[in-house]
N, C-alpha and C. Protein backbone atom coordinates (compact mmCIF):
# COMPACT_ATOMS: atom_id res chain seq x y z
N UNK A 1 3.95 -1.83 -31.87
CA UNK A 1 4.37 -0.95 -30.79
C UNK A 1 4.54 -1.77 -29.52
N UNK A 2 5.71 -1.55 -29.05
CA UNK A 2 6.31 -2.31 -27.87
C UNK A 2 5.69 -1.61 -26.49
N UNK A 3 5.16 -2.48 -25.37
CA UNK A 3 4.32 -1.74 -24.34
C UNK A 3 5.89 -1.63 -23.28
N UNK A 4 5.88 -0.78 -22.35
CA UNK A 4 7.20 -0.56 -21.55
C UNK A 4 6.33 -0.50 -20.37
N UNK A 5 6.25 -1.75 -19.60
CA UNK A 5 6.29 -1.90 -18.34
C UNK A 5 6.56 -0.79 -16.88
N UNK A 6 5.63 -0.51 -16.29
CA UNK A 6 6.16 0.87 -15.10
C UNK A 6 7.14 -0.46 -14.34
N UNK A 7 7.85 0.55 -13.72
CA UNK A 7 8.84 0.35 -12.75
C UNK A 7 7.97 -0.30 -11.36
N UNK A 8 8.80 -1.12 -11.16
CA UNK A 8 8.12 -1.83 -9.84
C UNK A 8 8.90 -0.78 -8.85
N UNK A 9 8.02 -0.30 -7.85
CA UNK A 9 8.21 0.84 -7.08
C UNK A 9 8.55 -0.51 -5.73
N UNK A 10 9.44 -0.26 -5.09
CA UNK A 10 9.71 -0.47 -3.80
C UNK A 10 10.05 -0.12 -2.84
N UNK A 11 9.47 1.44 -2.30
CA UNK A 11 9.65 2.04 -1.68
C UNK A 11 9.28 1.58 0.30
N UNK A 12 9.50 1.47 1.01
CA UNK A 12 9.09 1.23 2.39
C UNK A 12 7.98 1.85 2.83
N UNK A 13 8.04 3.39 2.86
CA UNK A 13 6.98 3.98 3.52
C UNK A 13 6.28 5.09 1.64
N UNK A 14 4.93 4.79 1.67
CA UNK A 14 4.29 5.33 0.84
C UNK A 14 3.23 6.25 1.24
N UNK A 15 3.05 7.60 0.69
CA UNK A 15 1.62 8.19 1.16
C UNK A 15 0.52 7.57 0.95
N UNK A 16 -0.68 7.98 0.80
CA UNK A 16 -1.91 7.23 0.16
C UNK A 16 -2.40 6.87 -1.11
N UNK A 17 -2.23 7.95 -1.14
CA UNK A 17 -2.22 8.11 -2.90
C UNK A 17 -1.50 7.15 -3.55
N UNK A 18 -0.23 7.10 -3.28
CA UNK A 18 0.75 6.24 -3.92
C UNK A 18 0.45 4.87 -3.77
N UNK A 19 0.42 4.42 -2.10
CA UNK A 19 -0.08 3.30 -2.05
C UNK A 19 -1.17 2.58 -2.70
N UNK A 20 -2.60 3.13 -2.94
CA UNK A 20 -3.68 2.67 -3.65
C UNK A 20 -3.09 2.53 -4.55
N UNK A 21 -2.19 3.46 -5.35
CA UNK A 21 -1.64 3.09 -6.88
C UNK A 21 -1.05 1.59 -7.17
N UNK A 22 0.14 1.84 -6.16
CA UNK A 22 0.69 0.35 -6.07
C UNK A 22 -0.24 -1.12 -6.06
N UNK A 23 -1.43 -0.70 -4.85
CA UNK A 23 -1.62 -1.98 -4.76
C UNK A 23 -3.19 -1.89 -5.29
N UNK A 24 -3.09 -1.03 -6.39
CA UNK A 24 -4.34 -1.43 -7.54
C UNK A 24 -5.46 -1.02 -6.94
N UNK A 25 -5.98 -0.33 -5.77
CA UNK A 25 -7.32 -0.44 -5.37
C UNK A 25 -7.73 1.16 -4.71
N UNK A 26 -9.03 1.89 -4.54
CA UNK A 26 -9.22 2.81 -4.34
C UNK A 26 -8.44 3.41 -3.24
N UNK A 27 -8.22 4.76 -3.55
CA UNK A 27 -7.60 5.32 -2.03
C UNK A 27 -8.22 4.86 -0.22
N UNK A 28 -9.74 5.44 -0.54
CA UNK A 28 -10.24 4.89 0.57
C UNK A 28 -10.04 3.47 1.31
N UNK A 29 -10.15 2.57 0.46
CA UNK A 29 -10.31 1.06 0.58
C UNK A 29 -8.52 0.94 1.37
N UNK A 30 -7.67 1.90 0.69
CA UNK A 30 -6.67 1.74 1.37
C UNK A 30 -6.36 2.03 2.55
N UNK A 31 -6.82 3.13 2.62
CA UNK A 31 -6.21 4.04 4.26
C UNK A 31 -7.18 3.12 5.58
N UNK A 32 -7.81 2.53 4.77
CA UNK A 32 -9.07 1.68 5.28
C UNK A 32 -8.28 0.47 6.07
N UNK A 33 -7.45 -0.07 5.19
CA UNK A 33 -6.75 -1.69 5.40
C UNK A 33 -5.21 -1.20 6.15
N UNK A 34 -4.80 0.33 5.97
CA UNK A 34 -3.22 0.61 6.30
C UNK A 34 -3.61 0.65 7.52
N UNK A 35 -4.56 1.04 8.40
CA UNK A 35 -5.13 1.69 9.40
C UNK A 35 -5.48 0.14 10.44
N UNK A 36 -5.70 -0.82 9.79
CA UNK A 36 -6.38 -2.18 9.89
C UNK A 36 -5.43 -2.83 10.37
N UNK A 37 -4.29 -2.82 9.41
CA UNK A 37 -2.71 -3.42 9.58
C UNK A 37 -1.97 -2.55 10.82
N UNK A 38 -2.45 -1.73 11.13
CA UNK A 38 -1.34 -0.78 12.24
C UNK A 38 -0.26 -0.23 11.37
N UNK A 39 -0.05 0.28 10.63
CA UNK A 39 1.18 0.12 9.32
C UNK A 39 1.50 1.62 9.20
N UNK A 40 0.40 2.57 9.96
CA UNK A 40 0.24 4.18 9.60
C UNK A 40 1.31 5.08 10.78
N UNK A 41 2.05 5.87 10.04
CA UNK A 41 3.32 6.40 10.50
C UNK A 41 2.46 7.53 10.36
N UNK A 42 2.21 8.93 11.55
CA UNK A 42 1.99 9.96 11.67
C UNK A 42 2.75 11.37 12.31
N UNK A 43 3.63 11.82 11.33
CA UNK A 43 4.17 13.08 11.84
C UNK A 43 3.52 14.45 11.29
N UNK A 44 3.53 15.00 12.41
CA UNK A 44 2.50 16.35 12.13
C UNK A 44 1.16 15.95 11.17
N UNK A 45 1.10 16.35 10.37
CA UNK A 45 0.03 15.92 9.15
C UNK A 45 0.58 15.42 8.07
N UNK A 46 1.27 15.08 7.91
CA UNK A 46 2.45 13.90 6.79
C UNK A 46 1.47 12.33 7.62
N UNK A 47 1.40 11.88 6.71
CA UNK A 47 0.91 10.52 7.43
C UNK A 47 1.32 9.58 5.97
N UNK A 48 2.59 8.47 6.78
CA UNK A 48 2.81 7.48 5.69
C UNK A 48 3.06 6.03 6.32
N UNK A 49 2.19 4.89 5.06
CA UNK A 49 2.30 3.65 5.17
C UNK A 49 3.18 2.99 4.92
N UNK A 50 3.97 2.05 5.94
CA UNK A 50 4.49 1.17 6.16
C UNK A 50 4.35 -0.08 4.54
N UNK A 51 5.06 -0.59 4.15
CA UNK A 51 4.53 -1.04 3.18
C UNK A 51 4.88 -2.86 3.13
N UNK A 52 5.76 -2.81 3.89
CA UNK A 52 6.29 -4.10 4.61
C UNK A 52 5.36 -4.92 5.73
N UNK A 53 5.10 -3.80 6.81
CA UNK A 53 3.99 -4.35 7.63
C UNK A 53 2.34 -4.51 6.81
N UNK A 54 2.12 -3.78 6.09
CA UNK A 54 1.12 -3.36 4.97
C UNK A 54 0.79 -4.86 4.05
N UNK A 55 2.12 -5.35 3.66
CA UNK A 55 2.24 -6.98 2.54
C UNK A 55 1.58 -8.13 3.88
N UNK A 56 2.02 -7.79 4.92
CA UNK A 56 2.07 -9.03 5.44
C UNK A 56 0.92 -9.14 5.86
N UNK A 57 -0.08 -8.34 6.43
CA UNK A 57 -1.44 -7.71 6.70
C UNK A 57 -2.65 -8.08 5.54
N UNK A 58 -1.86 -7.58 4.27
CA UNK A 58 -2.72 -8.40 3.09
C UNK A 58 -2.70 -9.85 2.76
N UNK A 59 -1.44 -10.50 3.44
CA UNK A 59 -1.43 -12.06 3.11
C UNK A 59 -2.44 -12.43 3.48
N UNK A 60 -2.42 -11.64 5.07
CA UNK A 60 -3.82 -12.56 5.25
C UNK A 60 -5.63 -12.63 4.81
N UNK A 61 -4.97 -12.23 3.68
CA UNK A 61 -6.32 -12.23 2.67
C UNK A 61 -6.25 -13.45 1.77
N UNK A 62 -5.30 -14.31 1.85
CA UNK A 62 -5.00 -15.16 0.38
C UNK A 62 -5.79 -15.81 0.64
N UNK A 63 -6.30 -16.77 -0.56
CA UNK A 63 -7.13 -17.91 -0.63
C UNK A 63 -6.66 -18.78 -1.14
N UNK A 64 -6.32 -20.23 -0.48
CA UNK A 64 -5.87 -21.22 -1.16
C UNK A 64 -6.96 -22.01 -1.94
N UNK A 65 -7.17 -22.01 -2.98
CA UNK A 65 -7.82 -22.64 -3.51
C UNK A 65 -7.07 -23.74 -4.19
């Protein structure tokens, strides 16, 4: 049985939900780091992350080892 790969999502602005999905890690931990990055777009109670400003915010997590 052949495994079928999800679709690489590349959307710009993501809710929360979605985002943790994307980038593998709990919701909280996210709204945590979108909030960190400045990346959070708020209209009325719709609130969505930037996902561009969001990548570049996590680079600076890399470790060169």
């Amino acid at each position: 049985m052949q495994r079928i790969p999800k679709a690489i999502n590349k959307k710009r602005l993501v809710r929360y939900k979605e985002g943790a999905e994307m980038y593998s890690m709990c919701q909280s931990k996210f709204e945590q780091m979108a909030k960190d990055a400045k990346a959070i777009y708020k209209v009325d109670k719709l609130v969505l992350v930037n996902c561009d400003i969001f990548e570049k915010y996590l680079e600076t997590f890399r470790l060169y080892v």
